[in-house]
C-alpha atoms as a PDB file:
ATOM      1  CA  UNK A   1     -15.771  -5.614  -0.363  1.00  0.00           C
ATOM      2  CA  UNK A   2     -12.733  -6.632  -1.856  1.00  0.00           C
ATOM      3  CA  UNK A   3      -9.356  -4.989  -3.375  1.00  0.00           C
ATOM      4  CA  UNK A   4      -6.194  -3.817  -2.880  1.00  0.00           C
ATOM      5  CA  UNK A   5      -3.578  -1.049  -1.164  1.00  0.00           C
ATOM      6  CA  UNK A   6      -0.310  -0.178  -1.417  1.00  0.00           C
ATOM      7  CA  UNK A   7       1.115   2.451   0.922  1.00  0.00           C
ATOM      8  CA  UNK A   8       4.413   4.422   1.449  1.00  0.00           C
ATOM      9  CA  UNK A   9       5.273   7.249   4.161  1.00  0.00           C
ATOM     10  CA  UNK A  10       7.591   9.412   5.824  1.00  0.00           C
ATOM     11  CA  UNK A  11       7.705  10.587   9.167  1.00  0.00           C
ATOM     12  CA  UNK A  12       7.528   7.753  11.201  1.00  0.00           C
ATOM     13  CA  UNK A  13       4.119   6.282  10.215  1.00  0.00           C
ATOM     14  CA  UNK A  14       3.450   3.084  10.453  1.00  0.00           C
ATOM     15  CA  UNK A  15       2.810   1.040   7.148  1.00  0.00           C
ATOM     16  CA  UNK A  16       0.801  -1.790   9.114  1.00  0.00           C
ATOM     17  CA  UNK A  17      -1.541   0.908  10.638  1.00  0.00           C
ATOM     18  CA  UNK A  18      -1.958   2.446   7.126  1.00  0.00           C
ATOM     19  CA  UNK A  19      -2.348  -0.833   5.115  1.00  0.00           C
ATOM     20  CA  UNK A  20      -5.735  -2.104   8.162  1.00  0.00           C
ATOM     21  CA  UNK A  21      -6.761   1.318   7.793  1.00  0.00           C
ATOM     22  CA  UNK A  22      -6.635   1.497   3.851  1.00  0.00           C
ATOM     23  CA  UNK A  23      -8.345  -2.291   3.750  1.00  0.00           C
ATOM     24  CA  UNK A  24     -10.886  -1.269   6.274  1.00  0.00           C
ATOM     25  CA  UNK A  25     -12.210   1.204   3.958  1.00  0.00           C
ATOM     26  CA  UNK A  26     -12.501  -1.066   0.726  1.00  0.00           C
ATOM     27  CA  UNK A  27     -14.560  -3.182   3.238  1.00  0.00           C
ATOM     28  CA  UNK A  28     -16.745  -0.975   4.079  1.00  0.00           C
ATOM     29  CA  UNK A  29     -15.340  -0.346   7.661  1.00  0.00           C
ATOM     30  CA  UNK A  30     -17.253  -3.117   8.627  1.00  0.00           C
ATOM     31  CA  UNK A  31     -14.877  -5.322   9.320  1.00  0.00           C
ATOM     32  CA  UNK A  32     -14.920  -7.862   6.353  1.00  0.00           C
ATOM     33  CA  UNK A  33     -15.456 -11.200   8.047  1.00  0.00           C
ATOM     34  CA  UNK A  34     -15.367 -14.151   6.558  1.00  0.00           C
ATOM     35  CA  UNK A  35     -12.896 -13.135   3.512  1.00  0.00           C
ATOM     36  CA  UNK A  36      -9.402 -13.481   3.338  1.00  0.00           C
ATOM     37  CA  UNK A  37      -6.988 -10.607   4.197  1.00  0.00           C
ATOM     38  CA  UNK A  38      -3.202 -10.366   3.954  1.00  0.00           C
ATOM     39  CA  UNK A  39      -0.491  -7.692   4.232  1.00  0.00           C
ATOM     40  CA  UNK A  40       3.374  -7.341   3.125  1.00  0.00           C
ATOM     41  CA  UNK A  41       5.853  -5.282   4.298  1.00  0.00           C
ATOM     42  CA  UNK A  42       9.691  -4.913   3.419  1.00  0.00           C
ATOM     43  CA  UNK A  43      11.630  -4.121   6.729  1.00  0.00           C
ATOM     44  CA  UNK A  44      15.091  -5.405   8.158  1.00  0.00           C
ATOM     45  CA  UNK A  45      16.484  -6.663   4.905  1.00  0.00           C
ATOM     46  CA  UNK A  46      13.462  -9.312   4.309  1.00  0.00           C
ATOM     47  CA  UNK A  47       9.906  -9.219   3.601  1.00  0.00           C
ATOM     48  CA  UNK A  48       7.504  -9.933   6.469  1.00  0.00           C
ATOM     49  CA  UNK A  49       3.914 -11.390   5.169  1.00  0.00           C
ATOM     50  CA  UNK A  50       1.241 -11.680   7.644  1.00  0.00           C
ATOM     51  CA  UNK A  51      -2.412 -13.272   6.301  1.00  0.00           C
ATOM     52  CA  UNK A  52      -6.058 -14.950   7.842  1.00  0.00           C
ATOM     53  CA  UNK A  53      -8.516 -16.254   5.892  1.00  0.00           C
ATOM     54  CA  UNK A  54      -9.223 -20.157   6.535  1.00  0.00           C
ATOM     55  CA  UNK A  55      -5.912 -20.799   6.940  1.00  0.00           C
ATOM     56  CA  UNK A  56      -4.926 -20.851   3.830  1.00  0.00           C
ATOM     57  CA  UNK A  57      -1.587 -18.356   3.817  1.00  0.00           C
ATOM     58  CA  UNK A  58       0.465 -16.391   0.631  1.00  0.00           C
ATOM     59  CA  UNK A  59       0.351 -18.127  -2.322  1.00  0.00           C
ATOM     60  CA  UNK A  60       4.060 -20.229  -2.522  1.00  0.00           C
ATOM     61  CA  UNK A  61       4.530 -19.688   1.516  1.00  0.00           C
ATOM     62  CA  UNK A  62       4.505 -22.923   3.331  1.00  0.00           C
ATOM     63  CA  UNK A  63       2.969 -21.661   6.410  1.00  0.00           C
ATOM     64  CA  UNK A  64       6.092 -20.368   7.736  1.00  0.00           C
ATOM     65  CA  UNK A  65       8.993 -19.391   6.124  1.00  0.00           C
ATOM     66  CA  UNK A  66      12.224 -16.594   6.767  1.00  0.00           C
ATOM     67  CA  UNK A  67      12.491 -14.172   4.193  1.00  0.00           C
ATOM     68  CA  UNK A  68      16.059 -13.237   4.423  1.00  0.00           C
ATOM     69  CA  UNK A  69      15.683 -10.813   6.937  1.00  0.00           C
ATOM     70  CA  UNK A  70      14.023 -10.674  10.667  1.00  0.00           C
ATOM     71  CA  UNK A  71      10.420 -10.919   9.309  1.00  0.00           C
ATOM     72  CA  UNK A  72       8.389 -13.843   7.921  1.00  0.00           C
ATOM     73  CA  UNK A  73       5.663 -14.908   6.531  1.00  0.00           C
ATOM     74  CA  UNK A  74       3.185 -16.231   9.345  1.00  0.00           C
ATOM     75  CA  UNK A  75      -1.361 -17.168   8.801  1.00  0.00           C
ATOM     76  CA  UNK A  76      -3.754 -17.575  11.136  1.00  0.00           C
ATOM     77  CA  UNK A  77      -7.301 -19.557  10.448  1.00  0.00           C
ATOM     78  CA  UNK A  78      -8.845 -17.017  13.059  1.00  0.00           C
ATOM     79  CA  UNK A  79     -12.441 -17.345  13.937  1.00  0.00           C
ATOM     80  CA  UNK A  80     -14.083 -15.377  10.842  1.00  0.00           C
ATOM     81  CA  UNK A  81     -11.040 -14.311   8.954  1.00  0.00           C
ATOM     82  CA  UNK A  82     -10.292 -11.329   7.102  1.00  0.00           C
ATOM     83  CA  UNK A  83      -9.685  -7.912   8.944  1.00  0.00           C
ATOM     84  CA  UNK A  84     -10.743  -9.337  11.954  1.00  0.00           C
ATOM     85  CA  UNK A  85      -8.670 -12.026  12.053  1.00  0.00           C
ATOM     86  CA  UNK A  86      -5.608 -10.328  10.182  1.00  0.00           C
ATOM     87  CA  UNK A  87      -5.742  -7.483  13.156  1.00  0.00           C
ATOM     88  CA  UNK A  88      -5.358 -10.786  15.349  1.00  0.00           C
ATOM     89  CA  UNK A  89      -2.774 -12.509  13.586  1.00  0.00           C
ATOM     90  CA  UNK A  90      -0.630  -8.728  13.829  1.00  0.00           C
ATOM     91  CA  UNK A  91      -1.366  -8.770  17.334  1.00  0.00           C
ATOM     92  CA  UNK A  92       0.541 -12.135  17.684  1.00  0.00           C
ATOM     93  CA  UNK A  93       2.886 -11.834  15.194  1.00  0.00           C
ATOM     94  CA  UNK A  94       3.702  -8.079  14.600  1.00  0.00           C
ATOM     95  CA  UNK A  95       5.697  -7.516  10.996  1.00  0.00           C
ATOM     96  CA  UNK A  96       8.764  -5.331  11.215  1.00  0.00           C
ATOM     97  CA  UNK A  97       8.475  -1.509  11.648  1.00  0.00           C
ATOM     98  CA  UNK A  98       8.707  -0.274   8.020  1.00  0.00           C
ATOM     99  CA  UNK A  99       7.467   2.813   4.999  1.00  0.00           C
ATOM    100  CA  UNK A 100       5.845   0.854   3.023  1.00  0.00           C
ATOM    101  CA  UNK A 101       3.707  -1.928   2.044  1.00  0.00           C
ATOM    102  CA  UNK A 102       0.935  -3.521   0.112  1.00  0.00           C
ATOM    103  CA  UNK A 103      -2.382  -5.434   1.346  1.00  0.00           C
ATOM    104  CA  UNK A 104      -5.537  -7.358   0.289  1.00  0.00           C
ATOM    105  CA  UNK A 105      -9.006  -7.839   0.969  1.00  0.00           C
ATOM    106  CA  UNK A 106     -10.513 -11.013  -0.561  1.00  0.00           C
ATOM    107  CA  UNK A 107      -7.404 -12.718  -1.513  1.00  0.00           C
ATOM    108  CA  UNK A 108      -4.097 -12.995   0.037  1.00  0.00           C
ATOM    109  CA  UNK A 109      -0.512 -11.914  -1.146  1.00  0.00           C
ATOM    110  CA  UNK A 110       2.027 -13.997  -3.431  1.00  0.00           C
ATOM    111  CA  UNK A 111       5.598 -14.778  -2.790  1.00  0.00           C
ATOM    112  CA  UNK A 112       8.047 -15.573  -4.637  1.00  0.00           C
ATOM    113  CA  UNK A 113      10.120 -18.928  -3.918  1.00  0.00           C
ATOM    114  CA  UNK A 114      13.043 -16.761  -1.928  1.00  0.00           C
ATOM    115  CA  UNK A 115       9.950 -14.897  -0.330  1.00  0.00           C
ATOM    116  CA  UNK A 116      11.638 -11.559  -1.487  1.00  0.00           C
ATOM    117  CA  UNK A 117       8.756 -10.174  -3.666  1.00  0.00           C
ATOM    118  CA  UNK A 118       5.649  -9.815  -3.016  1.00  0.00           C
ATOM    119  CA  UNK A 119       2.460  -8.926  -4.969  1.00  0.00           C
ATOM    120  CA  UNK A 120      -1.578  -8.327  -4.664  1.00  0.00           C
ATOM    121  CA  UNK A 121      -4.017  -8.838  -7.768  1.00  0.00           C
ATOM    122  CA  UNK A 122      -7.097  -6.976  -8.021  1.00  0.00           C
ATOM    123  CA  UNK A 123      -8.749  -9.050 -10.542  1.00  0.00           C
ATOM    124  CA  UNK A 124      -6.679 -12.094 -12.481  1.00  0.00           C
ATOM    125  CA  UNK A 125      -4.927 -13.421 -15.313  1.00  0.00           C
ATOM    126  CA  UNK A 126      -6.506 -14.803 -18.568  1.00  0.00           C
ATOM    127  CA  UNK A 127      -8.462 -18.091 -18.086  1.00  0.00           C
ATOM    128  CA  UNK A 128      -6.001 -21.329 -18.831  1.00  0.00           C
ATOM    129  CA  UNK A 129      -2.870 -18.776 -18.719  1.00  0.00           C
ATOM    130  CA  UNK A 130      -1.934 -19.580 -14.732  1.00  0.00           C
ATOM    131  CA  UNK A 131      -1.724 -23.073 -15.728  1.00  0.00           C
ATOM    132  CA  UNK A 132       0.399 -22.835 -18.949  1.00  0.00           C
ATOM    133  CA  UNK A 133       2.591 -20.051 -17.284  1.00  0.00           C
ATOM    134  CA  UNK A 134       3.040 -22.220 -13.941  1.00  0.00           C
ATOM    135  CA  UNK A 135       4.399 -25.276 -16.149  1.00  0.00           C
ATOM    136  CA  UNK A 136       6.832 -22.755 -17.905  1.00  0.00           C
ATOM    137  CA  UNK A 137       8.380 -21.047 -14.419  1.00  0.00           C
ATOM    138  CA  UNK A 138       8.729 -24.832 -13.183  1.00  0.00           C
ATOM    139  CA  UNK A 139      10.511 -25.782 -16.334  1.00  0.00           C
ATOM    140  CA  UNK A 140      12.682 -22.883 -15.791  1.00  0.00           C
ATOM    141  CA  UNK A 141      13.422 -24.272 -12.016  1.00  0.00           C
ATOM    142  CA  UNK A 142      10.813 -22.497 -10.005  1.00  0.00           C
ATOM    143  CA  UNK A 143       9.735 -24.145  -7.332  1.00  0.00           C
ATOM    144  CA  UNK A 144       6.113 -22.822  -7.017  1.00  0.00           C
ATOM    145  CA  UNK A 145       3.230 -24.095  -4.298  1.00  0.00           C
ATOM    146  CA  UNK A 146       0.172 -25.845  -5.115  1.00  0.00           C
ATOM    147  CA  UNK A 147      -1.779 -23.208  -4.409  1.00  0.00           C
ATOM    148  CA  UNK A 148      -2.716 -22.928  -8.080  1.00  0.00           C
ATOM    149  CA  UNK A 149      -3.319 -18.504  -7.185  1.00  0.00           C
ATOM    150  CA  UNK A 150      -2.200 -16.310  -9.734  1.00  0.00           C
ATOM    151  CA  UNK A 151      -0.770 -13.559  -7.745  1.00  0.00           C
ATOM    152  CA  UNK A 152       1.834 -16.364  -6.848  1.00  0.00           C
ATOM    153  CA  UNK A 153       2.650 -16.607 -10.678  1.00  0.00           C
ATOM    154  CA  UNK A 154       2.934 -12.827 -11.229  1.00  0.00           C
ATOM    155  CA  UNK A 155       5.157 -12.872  -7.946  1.00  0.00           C
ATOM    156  CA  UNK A 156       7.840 -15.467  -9.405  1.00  0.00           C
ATOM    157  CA  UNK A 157       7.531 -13.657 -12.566  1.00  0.00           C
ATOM    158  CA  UNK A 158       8.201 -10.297 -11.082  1.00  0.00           C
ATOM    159  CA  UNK A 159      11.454 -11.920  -9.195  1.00  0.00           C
ATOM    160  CA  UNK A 160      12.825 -13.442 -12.500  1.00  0.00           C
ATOM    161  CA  UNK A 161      12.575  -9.632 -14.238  1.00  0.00           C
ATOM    162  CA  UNK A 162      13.995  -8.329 -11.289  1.00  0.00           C
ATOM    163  CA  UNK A 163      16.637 -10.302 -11.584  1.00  0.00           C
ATOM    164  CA  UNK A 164      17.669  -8.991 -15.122  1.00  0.00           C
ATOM    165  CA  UNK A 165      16.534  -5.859 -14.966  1.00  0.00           C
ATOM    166  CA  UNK A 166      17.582  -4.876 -11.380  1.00  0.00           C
ATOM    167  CA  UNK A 167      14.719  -2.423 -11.052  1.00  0.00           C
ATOM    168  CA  UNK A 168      11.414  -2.848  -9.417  1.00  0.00           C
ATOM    169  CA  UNK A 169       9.162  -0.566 -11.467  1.00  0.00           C
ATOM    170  CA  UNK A 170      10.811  -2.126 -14.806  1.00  0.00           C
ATOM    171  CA  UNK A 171      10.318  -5.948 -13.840  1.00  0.00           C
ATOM    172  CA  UNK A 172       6.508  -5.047 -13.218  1.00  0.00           C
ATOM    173  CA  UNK A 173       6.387  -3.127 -16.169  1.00  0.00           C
ATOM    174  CA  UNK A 174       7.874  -6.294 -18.636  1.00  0.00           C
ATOM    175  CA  UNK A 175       5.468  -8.418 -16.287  1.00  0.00           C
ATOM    176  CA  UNK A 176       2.672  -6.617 -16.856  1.00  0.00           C
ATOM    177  CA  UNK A 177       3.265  -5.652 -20.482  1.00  0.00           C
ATOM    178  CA  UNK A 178       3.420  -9.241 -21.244  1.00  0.00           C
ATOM    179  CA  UNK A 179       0.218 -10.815 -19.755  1.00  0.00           C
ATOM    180  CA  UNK A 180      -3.255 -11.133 -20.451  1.00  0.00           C
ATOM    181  CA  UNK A 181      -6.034 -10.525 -18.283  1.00  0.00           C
ATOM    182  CA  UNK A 182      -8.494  -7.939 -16.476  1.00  0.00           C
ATOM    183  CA  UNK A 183      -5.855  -7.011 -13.476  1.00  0.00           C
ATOM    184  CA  UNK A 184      -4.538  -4.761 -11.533  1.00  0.00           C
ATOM    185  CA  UNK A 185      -1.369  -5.132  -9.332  1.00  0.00           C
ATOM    186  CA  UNK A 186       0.354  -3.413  -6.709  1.00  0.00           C
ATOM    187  CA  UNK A 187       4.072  -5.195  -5.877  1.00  0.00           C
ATOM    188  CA  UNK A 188       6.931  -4.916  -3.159  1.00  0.00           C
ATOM    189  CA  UNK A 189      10.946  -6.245  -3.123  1.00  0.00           C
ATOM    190  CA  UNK A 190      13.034  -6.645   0.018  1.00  0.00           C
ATOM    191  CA  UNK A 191      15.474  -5.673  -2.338  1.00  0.00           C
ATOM    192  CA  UNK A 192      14.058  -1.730  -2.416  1.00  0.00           C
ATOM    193  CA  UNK A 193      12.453  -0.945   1.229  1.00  0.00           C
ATOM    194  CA  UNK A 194      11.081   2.164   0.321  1.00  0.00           C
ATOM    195  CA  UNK A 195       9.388   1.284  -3.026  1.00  0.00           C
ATOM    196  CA  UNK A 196       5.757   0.346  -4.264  1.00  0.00           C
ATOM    197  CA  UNK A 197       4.928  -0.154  -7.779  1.00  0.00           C
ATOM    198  CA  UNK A 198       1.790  -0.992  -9.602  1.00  0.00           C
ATOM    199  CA  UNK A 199       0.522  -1.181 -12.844  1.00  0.00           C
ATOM    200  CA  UNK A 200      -3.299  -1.209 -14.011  1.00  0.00           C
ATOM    201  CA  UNK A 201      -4.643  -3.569 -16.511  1.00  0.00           C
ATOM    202  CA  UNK A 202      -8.190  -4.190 -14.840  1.00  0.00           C
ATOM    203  CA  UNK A 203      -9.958  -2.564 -11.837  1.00  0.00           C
ATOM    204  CA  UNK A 204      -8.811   1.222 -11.530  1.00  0.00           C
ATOM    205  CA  UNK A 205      -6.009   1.726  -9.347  1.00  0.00           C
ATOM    206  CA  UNK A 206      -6.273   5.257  -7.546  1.00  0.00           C
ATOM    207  CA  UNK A 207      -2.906   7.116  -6.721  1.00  0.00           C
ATOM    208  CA  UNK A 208      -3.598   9.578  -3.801  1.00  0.00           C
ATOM    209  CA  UNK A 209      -0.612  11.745  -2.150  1.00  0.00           C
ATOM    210  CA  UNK A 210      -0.863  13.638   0.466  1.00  0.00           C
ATOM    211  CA  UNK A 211       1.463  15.344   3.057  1.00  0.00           C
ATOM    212  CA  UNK A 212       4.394  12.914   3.704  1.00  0.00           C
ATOM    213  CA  UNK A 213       2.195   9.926   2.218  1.00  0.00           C
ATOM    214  CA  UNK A 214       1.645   8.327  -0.976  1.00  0.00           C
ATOM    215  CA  UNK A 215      -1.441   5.644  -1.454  1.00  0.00           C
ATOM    216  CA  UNK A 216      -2.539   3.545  -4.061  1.00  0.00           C
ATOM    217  CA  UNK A 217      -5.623   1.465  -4.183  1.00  0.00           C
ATOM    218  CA  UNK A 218      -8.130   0.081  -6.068  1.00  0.00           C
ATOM    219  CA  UNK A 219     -11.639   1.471  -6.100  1.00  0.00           C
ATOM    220  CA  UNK A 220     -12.427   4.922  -6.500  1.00  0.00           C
ATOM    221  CA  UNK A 221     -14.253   4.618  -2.998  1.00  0.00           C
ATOM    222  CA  UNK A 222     -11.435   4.424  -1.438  1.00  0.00           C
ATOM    223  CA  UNK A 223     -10.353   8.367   0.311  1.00  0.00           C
ATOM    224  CA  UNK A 224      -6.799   9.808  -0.645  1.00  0.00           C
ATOM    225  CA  UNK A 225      -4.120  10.973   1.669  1.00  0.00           C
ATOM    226  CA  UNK A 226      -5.552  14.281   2.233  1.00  0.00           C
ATOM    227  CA  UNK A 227      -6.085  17.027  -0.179  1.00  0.00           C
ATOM    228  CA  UNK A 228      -2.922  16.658  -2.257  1.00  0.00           C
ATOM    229  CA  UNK A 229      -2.645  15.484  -6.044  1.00  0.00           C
ATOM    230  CA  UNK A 230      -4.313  12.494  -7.066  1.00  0.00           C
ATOM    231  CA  UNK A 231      -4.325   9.850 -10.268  1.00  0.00           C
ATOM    232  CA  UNK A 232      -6.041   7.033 -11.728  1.00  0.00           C
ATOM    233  CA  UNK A 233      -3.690   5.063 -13.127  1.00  0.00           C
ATOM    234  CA  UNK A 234      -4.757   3.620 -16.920  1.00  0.00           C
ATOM    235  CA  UNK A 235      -4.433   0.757 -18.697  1.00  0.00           C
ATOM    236  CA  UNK A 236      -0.656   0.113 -19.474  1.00  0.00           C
ATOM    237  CA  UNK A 237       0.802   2.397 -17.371  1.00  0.00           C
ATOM    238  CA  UNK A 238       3.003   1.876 -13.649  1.00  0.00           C
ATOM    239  CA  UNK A 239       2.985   4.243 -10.900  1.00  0.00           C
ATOM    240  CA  UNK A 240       6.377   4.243  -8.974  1.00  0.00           C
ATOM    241  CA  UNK A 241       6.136   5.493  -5.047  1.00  0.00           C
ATOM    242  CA  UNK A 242       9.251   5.818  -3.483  1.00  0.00           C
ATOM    243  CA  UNK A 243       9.701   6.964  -0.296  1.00  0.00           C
ATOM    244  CA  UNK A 244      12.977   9.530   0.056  1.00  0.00           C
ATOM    245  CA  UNK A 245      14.785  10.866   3.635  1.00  0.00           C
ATOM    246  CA  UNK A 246      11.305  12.775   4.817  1.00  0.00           C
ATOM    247  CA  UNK A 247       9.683  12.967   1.419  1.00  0.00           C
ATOM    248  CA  UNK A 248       7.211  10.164  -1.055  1.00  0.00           C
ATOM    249  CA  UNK A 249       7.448  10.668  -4.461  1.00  0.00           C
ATOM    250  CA  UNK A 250       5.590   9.213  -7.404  1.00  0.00           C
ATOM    251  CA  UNK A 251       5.174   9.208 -11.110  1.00  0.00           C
ATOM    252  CA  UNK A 252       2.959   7.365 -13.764  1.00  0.00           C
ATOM    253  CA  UNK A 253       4.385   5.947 -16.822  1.00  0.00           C
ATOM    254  CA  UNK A 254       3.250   4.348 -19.733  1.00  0.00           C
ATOM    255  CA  UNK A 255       4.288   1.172 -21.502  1.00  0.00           C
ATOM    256  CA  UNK A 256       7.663   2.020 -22.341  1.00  0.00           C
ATOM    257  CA  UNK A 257       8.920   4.186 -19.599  1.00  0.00           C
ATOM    258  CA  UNK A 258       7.551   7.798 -20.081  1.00  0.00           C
ATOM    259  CA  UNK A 259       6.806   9.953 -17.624  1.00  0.00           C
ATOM    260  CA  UNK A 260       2.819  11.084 -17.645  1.00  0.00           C
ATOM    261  CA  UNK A 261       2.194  12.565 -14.387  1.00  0.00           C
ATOM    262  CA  UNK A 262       2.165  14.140 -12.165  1.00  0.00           C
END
């Protein structure tokens, strides 16, 4: 009933379509009222975040917020919530046209304080660890929400790695590499348009490619992009998806940066 899905594709496909379609199928296609549901999507030079779910919108958004580009980050507390809902808060608030993006089903995603990264958990951190690690971010001058979600932790954490690093796939790989818990988690910067990147840790993140389309999602239920090579991505290691003129590429590596498939 409940997961995640990252998605990136060439030829003029939409990401939004992909990402309702993708979460519609760890729902069962039924729906999924009365859960939360959220999507991300890098477009324009910002990060649009659209969510429903009892109003309660990405962890460290206040409701509304820019994102340094055209999009946004905009909730609805839509009768029932979840796909429902999150179909109706598109229809009023469309995100950007863009490749790529990430989504939820039973939680919603979390921002970073600029709103430039975004992230989806499937499962969570250590117990007592979003606590401690939310007292070190604000003594390092985060400014985080009181949400108290741990996706928006692993979202500010993400943006300080990026920041260093100046790579996507290597700030969730230090990220990852350096927390405990039974999670999975797929993550987005406005900073690269075209890129997806997740690392597994808990539930089983599937990497499915298929012609002109890369998706990644967690579940094993959940059908691939067609008949084309597919993954399951292990403890420790990242998958990067990149999308490339008309082309998606991907890889899996491990903990320190070696390539294991495809």
């Amino acid at each position: 009933m409940c997961g995640i899905v990252g998605y990136a594709g060439a030829g003029g496909r939409s990401a939004e379509d992909e990402l309702l379609a993708g979460l519609g199928q760890l729902g069962g296609g039924a729906g999924a009222v009365g859960v939360a549901a959220g999507v991300a999507v890098p477009a324009d030079g910002g990060l649009a975040a659209v969510w429903d779910g009892g109003g309660a919108g990405p962890a460290g958004a206040p409701g509304v917020g820019g994102s340094g580009g055209s999009g946004g980050s905009h909730g609805s507390g839509g009768a029932g919530g979840g796909l429902r809902g999150l179909r109706g808060a598109l229809g009023r608030r469309p995100v950007p046209a863009g490749t790529c993006g990430i989504g939820q089903l039973g939680g919603v995603p979390g921002l970073d304080g600029a709103g430039r990264v975004a992230v989806v958990l499937a499962g969570g951190l250590e117990v007592g660890a979003g606590a401690r690690l939310r007292a070190e971010l604000r003594g390092r001058g985060h400014a985080l929400g009181a949400s108290g979600a741990d996706a928006e932790v692993v979202a500010h954490l993400v943006a300080e790695a990026f920041s260093s690093c100046g790579e996507l796939v290597e700030a969730v790989r230090q990220v990852r590499g350096a927390l405990a818990g039974e999670f999975a988690v797929l993550a987005v910067h406005a900073d690269e348009p075209d890129t997806v990147v997740g690392a597994g840790g808990g539930p089983p993140l599937v990497v499915s490619a298929g012609d002109g389309e890369v998706r990644v999602a967690s579940g094993a239920g959940v059908p691939g992009a067609g008949d084309g090579e597919s993954a399951v991505l292990g403890s420790e290691q990242v998958v990067l998806v990149r999308r490339e003129f008309d082309e998606v590429r991907w890889e899996i590596t491990d903990g320190r940066g070696a390539v294991v498939a495809p």
